[in-house]
Protein backbone atom coordinates (compact mmCIF):
# COMPACT_ATOMS: atom_id res chain seq x y z
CA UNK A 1 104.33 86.49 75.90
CA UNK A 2 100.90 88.98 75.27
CA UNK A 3 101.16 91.76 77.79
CA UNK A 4 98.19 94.25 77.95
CA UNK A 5 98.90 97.83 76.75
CA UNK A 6 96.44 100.68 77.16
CA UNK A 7 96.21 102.91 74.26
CA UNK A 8 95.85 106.80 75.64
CA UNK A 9 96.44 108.42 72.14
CA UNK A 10 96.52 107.49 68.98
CA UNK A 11 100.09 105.68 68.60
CA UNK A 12 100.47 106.32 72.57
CA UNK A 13 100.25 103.03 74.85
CA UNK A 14 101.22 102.57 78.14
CA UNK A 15 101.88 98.80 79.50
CA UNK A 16 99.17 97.81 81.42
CA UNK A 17 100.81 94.47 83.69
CA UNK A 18 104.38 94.56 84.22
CA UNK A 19 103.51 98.73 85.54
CA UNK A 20 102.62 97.87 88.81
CA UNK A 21 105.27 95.36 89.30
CA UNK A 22 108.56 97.93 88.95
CA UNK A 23 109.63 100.89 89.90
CA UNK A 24 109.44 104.23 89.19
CA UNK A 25 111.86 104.70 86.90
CA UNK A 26 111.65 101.65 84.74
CA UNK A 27 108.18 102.71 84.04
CA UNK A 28 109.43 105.53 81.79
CA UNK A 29 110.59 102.35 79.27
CA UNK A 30 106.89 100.81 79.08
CA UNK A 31 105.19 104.20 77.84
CA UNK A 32 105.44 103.02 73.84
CA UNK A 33 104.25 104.77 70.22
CA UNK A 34 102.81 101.55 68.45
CA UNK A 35 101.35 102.45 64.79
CA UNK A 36 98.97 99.10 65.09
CA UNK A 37 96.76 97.76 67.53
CA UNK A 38 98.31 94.65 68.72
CA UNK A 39 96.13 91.49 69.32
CA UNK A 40 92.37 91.19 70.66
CA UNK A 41 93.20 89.39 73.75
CA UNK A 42 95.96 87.55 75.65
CA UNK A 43 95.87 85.65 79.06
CA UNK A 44 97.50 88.41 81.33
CA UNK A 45 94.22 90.81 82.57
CA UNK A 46 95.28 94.48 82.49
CA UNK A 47 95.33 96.39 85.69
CA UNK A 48 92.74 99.09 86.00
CA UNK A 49 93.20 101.95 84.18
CA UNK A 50 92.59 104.05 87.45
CA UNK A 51 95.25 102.10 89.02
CA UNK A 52 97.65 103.43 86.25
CA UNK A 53 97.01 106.94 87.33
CA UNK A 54 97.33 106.11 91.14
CA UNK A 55 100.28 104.21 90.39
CA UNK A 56 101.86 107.25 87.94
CA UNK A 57 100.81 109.85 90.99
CA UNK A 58 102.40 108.07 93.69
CA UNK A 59 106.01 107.42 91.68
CA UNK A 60 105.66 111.61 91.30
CA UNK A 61 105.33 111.98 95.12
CA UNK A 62 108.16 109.38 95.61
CA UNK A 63 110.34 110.97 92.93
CA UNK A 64 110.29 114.56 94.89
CA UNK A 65 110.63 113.30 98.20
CA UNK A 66 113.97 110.90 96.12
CA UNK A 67 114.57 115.14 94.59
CA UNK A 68 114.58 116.84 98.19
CA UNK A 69 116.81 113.97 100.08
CA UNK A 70 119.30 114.42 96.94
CA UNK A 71 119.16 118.25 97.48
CA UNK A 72 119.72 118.24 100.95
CA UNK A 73 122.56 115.82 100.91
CA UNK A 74 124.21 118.39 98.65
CA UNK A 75 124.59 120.79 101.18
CA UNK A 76 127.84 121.01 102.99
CA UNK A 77 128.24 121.88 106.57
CA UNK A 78 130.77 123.85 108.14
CA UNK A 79 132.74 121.15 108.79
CA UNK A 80 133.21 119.86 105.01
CA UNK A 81 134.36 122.96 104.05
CA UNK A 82 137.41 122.35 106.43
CA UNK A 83 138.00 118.93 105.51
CA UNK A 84 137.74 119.30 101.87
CA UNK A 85 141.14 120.81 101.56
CA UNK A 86 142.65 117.94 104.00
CA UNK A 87 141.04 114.87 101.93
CA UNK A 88 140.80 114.47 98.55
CA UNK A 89 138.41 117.52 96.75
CA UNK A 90 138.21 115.50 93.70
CA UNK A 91 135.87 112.66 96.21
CA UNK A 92 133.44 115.29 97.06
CA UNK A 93 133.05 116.57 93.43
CA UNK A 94 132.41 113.04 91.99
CA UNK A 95 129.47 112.51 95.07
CA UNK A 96 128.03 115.89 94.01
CA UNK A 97 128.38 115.38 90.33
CA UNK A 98 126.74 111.59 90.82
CA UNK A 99 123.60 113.46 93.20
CA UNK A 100 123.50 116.26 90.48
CA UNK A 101 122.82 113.65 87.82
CA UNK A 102 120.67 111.82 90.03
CA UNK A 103 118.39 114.82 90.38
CA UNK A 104 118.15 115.52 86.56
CA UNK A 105 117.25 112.23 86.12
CA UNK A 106 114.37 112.13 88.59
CA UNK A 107 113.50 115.93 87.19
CA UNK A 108 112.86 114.37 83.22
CA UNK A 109 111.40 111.17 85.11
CA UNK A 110 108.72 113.42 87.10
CA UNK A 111 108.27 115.42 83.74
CA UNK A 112 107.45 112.84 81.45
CA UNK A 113 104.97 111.48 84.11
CA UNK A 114 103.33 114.98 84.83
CA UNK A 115 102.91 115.32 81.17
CA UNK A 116 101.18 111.46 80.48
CA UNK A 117 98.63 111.97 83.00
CA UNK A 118 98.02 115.12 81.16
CA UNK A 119 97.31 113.18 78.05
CA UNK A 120 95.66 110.39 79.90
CA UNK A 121 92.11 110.46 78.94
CA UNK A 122 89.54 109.40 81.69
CA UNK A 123 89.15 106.19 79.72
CA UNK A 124 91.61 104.15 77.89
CA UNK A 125 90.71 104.57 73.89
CA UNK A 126 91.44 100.51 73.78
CA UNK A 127 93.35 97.85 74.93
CA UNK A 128 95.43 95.55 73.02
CA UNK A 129 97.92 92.99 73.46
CA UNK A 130 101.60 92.89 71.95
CA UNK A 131 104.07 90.13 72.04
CA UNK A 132 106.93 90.90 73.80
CA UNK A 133 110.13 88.49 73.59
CA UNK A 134 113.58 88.32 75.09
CA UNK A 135 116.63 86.99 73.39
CA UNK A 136 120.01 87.78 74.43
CA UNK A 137 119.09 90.34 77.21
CA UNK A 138 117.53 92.27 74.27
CA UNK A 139 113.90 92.73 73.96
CA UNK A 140 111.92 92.60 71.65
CA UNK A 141 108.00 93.70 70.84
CA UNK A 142 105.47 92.10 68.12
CA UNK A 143 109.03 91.36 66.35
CA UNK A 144 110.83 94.05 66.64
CA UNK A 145 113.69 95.38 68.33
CA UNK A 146 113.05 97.91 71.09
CA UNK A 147 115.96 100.06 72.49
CA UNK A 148 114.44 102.04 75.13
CA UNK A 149 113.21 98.87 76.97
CA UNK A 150 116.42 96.59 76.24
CA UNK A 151 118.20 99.50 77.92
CA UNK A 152 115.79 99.77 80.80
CA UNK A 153 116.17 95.82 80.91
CA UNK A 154 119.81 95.85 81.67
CA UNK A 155 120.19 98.95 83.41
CA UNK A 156 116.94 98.26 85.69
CA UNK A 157 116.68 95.10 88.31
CA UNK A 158 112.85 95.30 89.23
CA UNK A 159 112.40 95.07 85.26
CA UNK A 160 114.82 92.70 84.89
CA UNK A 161 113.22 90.51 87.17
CA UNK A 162 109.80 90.99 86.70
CA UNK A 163 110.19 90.47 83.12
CA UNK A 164 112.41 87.43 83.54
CA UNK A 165 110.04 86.05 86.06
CA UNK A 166 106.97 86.45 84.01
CA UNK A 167 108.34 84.97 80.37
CA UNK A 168 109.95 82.12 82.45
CA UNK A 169 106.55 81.72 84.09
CA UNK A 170 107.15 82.40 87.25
């Protein structure tokens, strides 16, 4: 299947369909550094470009209010501190290791995103479409093999699905 990609630098292209049907962290996996230009045209009609940017501002504003309920479910009350001894320690440190992780994640998530609409020019410098393919929950694109999205694939269920849903043609 052709899906759109906006080019916003030279070998920098963001996906320009399947963005506005996941979430904000599986968009990360459809930023992509292609050295060609893909094809002239496929059936799938980009989204706006401006709707890229609205859609890349409002996963920032979801990802620090995600931050600050992480951050204040880190803080202990009075009362942990006097069960902590009485239950299992080793319960508490896994929950605050697994929001601490959680955070960093959404930290280099909200990064990456600040820094592409930095980049992101007020047009796009050209559109062009690139055949992406799945075969054996790996994905492929124009051919080739493509790690970051296979892994965003499996480890994401609104790509998963989206992308599923689309290639099966639903």
């Amino acid at each position: 299947m052709l899906l759109p990609f906006y080019r916003i630098r030279k070998d920098l292209w963001i996906e320009a369909y399947l963005i506005g049907r996941v979430d904000a962290l599986a968009k990360v996996g459809l930023i992509k550094s292609f050295k060609t230009n893909g094809v002239g045209n496929g059936e799938l009609k980009p989204i706006p470009y401006q709707d890229i940017r609205d859609i890349i501002n409002n996963d920032i504003k979801w990802i620090n209010d995600a931050i600050s309920d992480l951050e204040n479910g880190l803080k202990f009350g009075f009362k942990d501190y006097i069960l902590i001894p009485i239950y299992n320690p080793g319960q508490y440190m896994a929950k605050v290791n697994l929001n601490l992780m959680d955070i960093v994640t959404l930290r280099v998530t909200r990064r990456i995103y600040e820094n592409l609409l930095k980049v992101m020019p007020k047009e796009p410098l050209g559109v062009g479409w690139f055949n992406v393919a799945l075969e054996n929950d790996m994905v492929f694109i124009d051919g080739k093999y493509d790690e970051a999205l296979t892994n965003t694939y499996i480890n994401n269920e609104s790509l998963r699905k989206a992308l599923i849903g689309l290639l099966s043609g639903s």
